[in-house]
N, C-alpha and C. Protein backbone atom coordinates (compact mmCIF):
# COMPACT_ATOMS: atom_id res chain seq x y z
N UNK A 1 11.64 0.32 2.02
CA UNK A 1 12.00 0.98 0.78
C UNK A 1 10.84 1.84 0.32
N UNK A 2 11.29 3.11 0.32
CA UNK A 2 10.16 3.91 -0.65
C UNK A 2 10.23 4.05 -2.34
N UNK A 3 8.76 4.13 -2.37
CA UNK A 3 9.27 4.62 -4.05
C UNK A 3 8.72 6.37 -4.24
N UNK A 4 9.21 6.30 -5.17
CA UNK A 4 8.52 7.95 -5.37
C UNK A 4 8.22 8.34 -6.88
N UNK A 5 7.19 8.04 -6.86
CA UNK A 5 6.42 8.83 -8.37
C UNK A 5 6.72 10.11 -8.42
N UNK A 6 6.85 10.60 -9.67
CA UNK A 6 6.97 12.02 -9.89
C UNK A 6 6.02 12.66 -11.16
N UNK A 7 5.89 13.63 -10.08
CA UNK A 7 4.54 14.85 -11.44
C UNK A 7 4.88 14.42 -12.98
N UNK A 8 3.77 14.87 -13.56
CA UNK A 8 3.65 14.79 -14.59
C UNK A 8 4.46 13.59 -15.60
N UNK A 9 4.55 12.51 -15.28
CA UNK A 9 5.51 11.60 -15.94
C UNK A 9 4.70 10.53 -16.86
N UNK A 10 3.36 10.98 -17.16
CA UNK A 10 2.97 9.92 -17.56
C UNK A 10 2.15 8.65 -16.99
N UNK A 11 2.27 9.00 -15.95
CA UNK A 11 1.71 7.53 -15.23
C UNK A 11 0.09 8.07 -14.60
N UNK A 12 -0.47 7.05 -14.98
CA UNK A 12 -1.75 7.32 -14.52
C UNK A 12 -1.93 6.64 -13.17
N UNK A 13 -2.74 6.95 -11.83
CA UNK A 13 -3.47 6.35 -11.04
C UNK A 13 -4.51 6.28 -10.58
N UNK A 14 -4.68 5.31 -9.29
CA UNK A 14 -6.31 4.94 -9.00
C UNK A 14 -6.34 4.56 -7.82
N UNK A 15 -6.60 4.95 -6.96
CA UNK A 15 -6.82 3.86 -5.59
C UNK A 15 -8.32 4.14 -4.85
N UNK A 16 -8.55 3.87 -3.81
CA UNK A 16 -9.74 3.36 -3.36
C UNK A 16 -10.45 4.38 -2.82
N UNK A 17 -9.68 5.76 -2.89
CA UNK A 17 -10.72 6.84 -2.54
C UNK A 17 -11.06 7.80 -3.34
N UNK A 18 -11.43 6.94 -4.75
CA UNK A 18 -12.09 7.58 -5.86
C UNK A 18 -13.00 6.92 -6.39
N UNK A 19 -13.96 7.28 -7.17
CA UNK A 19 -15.16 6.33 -7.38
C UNK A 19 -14.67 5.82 -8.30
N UNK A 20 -15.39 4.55 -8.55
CA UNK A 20 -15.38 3.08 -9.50
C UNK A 20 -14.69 3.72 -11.25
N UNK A 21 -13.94 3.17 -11.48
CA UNK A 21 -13.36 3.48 -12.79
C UNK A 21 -13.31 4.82 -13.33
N UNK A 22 -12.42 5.45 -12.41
CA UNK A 22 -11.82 6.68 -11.95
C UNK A 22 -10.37 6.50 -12.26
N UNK A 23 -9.83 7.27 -12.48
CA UNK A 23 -7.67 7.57 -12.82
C UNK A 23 -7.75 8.75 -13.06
N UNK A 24 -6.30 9.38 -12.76
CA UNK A 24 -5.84 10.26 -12.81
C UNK A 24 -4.39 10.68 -13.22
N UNK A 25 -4.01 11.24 -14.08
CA UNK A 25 -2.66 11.74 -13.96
C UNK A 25 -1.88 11.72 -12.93
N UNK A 26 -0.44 11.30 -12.21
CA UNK A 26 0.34 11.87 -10.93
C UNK A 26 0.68 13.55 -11.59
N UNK A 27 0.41 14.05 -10.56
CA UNK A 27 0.09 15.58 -10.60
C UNK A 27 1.07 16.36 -9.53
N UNK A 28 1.50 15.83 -8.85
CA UNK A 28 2.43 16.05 -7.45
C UNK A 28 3.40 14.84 -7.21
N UNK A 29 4.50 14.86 -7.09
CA UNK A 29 5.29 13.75 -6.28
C UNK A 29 5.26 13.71 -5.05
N UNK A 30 4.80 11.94 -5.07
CA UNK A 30 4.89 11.77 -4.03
C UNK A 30 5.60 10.14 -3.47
N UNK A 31 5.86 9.62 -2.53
CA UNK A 31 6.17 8.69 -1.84
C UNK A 31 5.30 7.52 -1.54
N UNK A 32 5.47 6.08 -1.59
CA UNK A 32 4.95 5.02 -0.95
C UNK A 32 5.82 4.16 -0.33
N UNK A 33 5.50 3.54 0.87
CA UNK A 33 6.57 3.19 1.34
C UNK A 33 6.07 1.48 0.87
N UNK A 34 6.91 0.82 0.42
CA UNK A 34 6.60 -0.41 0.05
C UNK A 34 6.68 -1.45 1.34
N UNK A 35 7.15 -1.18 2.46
CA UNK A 35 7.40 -2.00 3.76
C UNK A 35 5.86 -2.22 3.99
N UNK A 36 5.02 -1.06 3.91
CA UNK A 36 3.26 -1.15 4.12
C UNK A 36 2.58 -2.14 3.02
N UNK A 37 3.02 -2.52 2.22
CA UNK A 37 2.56 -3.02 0.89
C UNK A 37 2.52 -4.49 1.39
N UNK A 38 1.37 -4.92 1.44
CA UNK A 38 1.02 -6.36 1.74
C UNK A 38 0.61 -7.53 0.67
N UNK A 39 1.13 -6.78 -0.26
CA UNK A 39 0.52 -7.76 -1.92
C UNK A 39 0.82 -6.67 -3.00
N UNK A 40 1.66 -6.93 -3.84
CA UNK A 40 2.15 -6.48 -5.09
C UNK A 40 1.89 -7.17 -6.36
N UNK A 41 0.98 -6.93 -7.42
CA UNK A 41 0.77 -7.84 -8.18
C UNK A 41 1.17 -6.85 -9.83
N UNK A 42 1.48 -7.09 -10.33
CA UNK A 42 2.21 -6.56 -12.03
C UNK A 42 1.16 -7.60 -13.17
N UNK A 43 0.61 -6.59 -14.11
CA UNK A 43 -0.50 -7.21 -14.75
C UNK A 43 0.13 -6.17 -16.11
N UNK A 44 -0.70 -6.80 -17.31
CA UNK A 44 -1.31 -6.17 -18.39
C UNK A 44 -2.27 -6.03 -18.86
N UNK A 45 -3.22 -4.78 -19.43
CA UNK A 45 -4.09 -4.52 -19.81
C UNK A 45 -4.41 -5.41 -21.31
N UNK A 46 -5.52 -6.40 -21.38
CA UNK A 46 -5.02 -7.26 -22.85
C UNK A 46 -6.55 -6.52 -23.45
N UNK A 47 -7.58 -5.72 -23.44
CA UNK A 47 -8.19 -5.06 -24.29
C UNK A 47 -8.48 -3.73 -23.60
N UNK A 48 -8.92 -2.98 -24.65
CA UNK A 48 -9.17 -1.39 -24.27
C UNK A 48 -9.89 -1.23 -23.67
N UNK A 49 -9.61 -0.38 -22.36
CA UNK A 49 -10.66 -0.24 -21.08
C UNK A 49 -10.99 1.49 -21.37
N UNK A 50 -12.10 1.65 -20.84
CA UNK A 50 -12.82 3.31 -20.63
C UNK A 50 -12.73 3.48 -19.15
N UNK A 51 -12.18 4.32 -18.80
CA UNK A 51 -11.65 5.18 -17.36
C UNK A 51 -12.68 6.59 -17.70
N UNK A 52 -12.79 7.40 -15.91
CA UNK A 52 -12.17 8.64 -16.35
C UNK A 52 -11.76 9.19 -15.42
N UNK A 53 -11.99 10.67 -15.92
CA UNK A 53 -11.03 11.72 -15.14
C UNK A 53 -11.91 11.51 -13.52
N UNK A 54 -11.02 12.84 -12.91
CA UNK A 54 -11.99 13.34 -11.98
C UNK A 54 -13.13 14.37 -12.08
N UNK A 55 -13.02 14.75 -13.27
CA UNK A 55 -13.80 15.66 -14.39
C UNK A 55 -15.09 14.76 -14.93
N UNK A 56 -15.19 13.64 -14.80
CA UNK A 56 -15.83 12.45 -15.58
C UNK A 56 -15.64 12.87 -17.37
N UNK A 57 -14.22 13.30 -17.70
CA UNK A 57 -14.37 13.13 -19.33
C UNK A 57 -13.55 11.44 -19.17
N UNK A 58 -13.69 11.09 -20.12
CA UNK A 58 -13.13 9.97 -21.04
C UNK A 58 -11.95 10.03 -21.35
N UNK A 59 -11.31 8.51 -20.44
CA UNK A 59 -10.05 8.37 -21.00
C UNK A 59 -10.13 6.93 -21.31
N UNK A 60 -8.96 6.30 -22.49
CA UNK A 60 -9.35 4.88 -22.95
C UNK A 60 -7.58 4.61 -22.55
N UNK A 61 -8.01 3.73 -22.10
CA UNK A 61 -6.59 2.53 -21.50
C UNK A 61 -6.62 2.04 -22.53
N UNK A 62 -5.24 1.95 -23.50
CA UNK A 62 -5.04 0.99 -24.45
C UNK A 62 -4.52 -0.22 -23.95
N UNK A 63 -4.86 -1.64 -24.80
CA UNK A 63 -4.28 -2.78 -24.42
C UNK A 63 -2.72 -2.41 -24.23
N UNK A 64 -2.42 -3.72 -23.54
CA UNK A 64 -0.53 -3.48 -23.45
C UNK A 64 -0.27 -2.66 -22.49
N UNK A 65 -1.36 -1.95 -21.80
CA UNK A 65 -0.92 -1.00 -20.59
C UNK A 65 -0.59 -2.06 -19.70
N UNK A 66 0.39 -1.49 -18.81
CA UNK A 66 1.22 -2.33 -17.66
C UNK A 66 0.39 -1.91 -16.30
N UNK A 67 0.29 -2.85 -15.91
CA UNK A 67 -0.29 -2.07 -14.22
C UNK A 67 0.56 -3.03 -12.93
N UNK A 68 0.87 -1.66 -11.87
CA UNK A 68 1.87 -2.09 -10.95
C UNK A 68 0.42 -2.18 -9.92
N UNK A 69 -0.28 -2.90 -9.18
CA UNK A 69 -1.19 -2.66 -8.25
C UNK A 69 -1.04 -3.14 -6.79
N UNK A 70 -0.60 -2.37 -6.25
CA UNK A 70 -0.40 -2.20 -4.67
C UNK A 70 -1.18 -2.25 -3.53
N UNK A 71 -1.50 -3.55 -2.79
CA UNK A 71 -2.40 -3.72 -1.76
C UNK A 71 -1.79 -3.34 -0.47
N UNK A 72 -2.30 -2.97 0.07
CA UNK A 72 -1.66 -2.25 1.66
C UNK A 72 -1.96 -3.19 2.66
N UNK A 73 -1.44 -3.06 3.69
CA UNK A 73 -1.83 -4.17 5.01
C UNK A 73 -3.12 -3.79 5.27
N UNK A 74 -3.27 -4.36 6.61
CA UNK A 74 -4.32 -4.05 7.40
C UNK A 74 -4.78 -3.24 7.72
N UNK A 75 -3.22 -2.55 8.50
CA UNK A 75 -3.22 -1.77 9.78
C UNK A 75 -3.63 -0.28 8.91
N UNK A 76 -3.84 -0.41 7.40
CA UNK A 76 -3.92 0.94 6.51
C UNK A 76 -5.25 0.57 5.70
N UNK A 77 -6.45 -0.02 6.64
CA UNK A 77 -7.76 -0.01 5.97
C UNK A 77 -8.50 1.00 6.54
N UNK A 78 -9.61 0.93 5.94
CA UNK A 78 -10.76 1.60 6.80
C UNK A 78 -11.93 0.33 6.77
N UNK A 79 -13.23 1.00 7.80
CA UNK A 79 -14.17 0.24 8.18
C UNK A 79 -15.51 0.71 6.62
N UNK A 80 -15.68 -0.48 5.93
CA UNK A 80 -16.85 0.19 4.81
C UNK A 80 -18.05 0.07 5.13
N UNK A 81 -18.53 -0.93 6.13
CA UNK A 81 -20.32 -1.01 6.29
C UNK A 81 -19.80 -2.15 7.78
N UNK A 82 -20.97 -1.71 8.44
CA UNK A 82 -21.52 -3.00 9.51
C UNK A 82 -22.38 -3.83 8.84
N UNK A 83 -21.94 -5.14 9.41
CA UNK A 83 -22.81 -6.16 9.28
C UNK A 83 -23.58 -6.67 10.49
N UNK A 84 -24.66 -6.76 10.13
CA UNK A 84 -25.70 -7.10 11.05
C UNK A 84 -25.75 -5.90 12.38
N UNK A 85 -26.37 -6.26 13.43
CA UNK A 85 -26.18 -5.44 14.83
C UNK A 85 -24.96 -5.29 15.32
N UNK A 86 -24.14 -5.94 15.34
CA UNK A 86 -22.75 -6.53 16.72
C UNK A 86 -22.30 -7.23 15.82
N UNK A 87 -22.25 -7.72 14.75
CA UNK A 87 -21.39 -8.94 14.14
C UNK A 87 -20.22 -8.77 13.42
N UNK A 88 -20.04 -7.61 13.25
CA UNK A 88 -18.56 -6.74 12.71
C UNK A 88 -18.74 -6.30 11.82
N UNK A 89 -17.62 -5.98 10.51
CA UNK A 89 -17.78 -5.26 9.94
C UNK A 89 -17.08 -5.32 8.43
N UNK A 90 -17.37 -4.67 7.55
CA UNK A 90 -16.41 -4.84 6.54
C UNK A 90 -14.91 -3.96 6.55
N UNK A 91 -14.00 -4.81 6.32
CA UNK A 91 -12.78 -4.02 6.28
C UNK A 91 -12.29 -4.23 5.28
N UNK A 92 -11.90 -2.63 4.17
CA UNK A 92 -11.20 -2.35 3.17
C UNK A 92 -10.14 -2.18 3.20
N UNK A 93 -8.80 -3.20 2.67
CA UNK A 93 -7.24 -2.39 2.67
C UNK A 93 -7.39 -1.32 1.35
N UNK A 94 -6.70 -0.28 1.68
CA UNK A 94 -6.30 0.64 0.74
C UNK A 94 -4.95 -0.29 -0.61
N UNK A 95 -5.64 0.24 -1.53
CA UNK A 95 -4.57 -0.32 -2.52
C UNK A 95 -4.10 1.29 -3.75
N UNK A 96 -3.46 0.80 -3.74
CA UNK A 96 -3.38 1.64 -5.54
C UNK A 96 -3.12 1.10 -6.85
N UNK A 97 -3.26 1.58 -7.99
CA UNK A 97 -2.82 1.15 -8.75
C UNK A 97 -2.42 2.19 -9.86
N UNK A 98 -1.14 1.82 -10.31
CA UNK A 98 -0.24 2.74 -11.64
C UNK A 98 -0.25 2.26 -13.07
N UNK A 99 -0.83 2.78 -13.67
CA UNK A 99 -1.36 2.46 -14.81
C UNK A 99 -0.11 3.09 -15.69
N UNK A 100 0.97 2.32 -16.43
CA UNK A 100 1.81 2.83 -17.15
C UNK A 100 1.30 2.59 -18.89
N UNK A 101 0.97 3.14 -19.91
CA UNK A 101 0.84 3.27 -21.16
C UNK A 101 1.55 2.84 -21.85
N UNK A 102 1.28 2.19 -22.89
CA UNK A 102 2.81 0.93 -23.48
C UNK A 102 4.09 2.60 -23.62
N UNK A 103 3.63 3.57 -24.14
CA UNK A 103 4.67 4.35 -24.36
C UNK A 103 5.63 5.01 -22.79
N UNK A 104 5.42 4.31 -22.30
CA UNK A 104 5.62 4.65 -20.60
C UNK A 104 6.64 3.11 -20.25
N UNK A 105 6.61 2.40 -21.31
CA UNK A 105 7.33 1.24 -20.43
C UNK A 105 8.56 1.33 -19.91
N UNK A 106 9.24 2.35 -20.03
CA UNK A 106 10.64 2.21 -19.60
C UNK A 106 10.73 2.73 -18.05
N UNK A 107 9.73 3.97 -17.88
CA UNK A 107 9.30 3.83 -16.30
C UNK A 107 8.76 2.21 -15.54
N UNK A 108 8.13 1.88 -16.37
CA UNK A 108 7.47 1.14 -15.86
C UNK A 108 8.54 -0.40 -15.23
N UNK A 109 9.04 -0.45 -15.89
CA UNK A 109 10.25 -1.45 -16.31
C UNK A 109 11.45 -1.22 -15.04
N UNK A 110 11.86 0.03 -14.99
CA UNK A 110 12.78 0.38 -13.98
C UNK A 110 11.72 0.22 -12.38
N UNK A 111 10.78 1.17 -12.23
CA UNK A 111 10.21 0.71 -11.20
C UNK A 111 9.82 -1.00 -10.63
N UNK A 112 9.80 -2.01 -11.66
CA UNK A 112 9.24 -2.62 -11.42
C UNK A 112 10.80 -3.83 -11.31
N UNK A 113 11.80 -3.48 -11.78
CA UNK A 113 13.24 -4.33 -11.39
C UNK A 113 13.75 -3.60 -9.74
N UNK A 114 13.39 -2.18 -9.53
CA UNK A 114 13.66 -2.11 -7.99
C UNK A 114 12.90 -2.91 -7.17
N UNK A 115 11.41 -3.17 -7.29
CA UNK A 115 10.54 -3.85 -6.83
C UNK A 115 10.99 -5.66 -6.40
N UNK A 116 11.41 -5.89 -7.68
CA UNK A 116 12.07 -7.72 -7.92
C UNK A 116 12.97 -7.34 -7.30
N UNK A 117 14.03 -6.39 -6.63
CA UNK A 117 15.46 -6.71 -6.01
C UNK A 117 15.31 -6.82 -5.04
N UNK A 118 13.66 -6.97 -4.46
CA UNK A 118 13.18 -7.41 -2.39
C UNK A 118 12.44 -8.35 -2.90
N UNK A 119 12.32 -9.33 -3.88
CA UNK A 119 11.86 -10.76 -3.91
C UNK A 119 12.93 -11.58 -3.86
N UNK A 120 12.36 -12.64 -3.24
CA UNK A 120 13.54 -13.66 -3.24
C UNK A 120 12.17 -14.79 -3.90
N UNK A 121 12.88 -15.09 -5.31
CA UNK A 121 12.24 -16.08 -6.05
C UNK A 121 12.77 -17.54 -5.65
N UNK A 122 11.39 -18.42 -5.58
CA UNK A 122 11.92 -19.95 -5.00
C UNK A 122 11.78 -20.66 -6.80
């Protein structure tokens, strides 16, 4: 199953090939295929966080923000540092994460009941 974000809707993101407390607007639509998604976790923001752009201005995450955060398999990491001579290495999965704004919940809400209709709750 794919999902597909679309431009300008409000939703902020972040994933792992931007520096440390970095987000951005979705600016382009685009696709994730959730079959790659090796860990899905749905959170709330419970105090005000400082982000920023790719600009480094200032953006503030209000509490109550929803976050959908998407860990990828394996087979979609990269290598971050060697350890030691020969002893291997560090491996990063790519993740993302969608930062929806309490005024955003109704995206957030629909994306996240397509998501629950490929769980099977015990």
């Amino acid at each position: 199953m794919f999902i597909k974000i679309k431009k300008n809707c409000g939703i902020y993101m972040e994933h792992n090939g931007m520096e440390k407390n970095h987000i951005m607007p979705v600016t382009s639509n685009f696709l994730i295929n959730l079959g790659h998604a090796a860990e899905i976790s749905f959170y709330t923001i419970k105090e005000t966080k400082i982000r920023y752009d790719l600009e480094n201005h200032q953006i503030t995450v209000p509490p109550h923000t929803r976050v959908i955060h998407l860990q990828m398999a394996y087979r979609y990491s990269s290598t971050k540092e060697q350890i030691g001579d020969s002893k291997g290495s560090i491996v990063e999965r790519n993740f993302y994460k969608f930062y929806f704004k309490p005024e955003e919940m109704g995206q957030y809400e629909e994306l996240r009941m397509h998501i629950e209709k490929h769980v099977l709750n015990l």
